[in-house]
N, C-alpha and C. Protein backbone atom coordinates (compact mmCIF):
# COMPACT_ATOMS: atom_id res chain seq x y z
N UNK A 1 92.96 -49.46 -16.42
CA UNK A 1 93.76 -48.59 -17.23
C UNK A 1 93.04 -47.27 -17.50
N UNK A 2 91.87 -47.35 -17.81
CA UNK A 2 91.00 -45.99 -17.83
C UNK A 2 90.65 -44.95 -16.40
N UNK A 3 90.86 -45.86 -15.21
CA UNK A 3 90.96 -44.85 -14.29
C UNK A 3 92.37 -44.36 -14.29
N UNK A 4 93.61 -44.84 -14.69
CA UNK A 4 95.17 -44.23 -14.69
C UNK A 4 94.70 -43.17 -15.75
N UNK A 5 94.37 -43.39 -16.76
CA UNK A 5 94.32 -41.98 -17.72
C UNK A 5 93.19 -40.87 -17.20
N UNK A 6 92.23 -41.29 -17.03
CA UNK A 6 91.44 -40.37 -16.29
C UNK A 6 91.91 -39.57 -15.58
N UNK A 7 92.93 -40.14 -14.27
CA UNK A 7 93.58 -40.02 -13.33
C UNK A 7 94.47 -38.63 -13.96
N UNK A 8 95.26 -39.15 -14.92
CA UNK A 8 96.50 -38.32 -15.59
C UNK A 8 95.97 -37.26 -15.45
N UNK A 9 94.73 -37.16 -16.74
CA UNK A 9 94.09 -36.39 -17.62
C UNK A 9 93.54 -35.07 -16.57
N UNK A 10 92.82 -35.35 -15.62
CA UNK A 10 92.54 -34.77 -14.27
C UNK A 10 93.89 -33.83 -13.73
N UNK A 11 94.29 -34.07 -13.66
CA UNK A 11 95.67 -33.89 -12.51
C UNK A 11 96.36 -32.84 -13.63
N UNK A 12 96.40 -32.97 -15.19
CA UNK A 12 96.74 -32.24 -15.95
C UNK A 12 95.90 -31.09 -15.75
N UNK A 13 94.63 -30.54 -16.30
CA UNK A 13 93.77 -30.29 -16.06
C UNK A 13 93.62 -29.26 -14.53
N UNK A 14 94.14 -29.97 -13.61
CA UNK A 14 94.05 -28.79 -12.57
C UNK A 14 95.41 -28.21 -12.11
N UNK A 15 96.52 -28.98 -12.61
CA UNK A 15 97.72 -28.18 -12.59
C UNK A 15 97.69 -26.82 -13.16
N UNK A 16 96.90 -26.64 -14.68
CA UNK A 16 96.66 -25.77 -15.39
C UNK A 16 96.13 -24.74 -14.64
N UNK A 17 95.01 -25.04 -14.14
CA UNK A 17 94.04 -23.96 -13.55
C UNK A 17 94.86 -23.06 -12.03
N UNK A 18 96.27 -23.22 -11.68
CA UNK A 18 97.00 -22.67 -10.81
C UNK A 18 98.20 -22.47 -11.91
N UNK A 19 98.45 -22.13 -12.93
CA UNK A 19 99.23 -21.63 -13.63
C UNK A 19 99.91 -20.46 -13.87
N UNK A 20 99.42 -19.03 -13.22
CA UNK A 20 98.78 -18.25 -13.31
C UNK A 20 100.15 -17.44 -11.91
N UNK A 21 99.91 -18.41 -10.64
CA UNK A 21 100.60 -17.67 -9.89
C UNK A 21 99.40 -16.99 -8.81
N UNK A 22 100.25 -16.52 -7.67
CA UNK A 22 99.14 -15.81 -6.63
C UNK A 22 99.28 -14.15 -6.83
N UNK A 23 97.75 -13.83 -7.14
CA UNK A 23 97.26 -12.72 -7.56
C UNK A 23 96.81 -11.91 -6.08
N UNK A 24 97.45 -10.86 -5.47
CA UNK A 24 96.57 -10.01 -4.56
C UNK A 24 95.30 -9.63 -4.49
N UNK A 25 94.13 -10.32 -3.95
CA UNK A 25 92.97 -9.55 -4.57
C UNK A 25 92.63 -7.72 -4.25
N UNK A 26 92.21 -7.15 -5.06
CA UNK A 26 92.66 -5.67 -4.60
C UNK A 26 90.84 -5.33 -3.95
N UNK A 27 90.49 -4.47 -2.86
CA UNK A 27 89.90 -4.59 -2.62
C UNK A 27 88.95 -3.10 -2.51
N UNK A 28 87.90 -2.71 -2.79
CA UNK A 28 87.33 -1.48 -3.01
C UNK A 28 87.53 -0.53 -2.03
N UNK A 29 87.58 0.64 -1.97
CA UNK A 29 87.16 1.20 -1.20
C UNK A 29 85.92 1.48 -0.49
N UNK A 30 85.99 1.48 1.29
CA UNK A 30 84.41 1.54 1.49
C UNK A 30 84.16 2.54 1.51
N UNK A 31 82.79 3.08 1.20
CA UNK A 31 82.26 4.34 0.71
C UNK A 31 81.29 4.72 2.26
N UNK A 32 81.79 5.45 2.98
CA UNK A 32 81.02 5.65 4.46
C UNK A 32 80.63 7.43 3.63
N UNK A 33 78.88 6.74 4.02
CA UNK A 33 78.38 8.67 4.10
C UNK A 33 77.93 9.09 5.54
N UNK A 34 78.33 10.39 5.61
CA UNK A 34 77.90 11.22 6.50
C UNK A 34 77.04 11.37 7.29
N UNK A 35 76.91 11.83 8.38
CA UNK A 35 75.39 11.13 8.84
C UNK A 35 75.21 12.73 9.21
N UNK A 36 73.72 13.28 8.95
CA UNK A 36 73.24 14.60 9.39
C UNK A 36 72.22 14.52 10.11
N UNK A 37 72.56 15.56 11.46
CA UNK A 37 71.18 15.36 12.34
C UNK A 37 70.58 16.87 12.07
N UNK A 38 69.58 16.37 12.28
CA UNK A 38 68.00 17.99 12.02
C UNK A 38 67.54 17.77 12.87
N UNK A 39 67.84 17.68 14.00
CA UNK A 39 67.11 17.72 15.65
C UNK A 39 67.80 18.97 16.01
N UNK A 40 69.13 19.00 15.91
CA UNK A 40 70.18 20.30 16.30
C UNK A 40 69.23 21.93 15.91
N UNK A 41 68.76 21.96 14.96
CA UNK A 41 68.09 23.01 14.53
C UNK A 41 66.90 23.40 15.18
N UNK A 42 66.43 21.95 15.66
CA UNK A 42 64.84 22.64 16.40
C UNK A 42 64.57 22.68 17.53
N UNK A 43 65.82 21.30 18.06
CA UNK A 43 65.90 21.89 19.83
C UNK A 43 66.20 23.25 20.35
N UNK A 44 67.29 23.81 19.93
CA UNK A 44 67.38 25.27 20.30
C UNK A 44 65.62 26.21 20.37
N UNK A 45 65.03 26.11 19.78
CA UNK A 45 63.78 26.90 19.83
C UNK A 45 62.58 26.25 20.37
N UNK A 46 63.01 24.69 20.30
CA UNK A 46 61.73 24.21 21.29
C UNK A 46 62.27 24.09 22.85
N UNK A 47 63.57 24.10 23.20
CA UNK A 47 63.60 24.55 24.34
C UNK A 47 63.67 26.00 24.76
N UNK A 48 63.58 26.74 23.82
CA UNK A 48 63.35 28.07 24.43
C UNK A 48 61.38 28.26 24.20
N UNK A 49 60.88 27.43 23.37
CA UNK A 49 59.67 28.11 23.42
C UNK A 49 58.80 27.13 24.95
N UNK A 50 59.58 26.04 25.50
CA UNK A 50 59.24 25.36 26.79
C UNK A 50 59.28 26.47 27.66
N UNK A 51 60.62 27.00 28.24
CA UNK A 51 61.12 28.20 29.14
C UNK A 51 60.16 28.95 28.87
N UNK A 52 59.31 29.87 27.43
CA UNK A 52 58.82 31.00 27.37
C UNK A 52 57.35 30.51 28.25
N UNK A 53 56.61 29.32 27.73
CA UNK A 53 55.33 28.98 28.81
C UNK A 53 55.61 28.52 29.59
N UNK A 54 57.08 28.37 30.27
CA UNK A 54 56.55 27.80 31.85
C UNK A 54 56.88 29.26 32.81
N UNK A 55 57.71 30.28 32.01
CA UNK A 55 57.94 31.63 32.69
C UNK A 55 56.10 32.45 32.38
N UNK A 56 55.42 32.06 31.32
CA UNK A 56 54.14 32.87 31.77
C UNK A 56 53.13 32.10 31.94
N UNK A 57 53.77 30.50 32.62
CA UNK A 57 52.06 30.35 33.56
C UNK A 57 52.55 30.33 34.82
N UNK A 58 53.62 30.96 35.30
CA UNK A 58 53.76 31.28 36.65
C UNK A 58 53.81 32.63 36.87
């Protein structure tokens, strides 16, 4: 008889805990940063300062 009430008591108990209804979970926005390159700035002048010594050791 104590596992039938147990039983009940249970089953009451988690009926409750779906009471509520289905909730959408809402979900964040993802936060993407930018990506910056600083190579762009120094290739331009290290390939021109390559060109300037290979034009005066020939």
């Amino acid at each position: 008889m104590k596992k039938i009430a147990l039983a009940a008591a249970l089953s009451v108990a988690a009926s409750s805990a779906f009471a509520g209804g289905f909730v959408e979970p809402r979900m964040e926005p993802e936060v993407v940063k930018a990506s910056t390159s600083s190579s762009g700035g120094v290739l331009v002048p290290l390939l021109l300062l390559v060109v300037l010594a290979a034009a005066a050791a020939s």
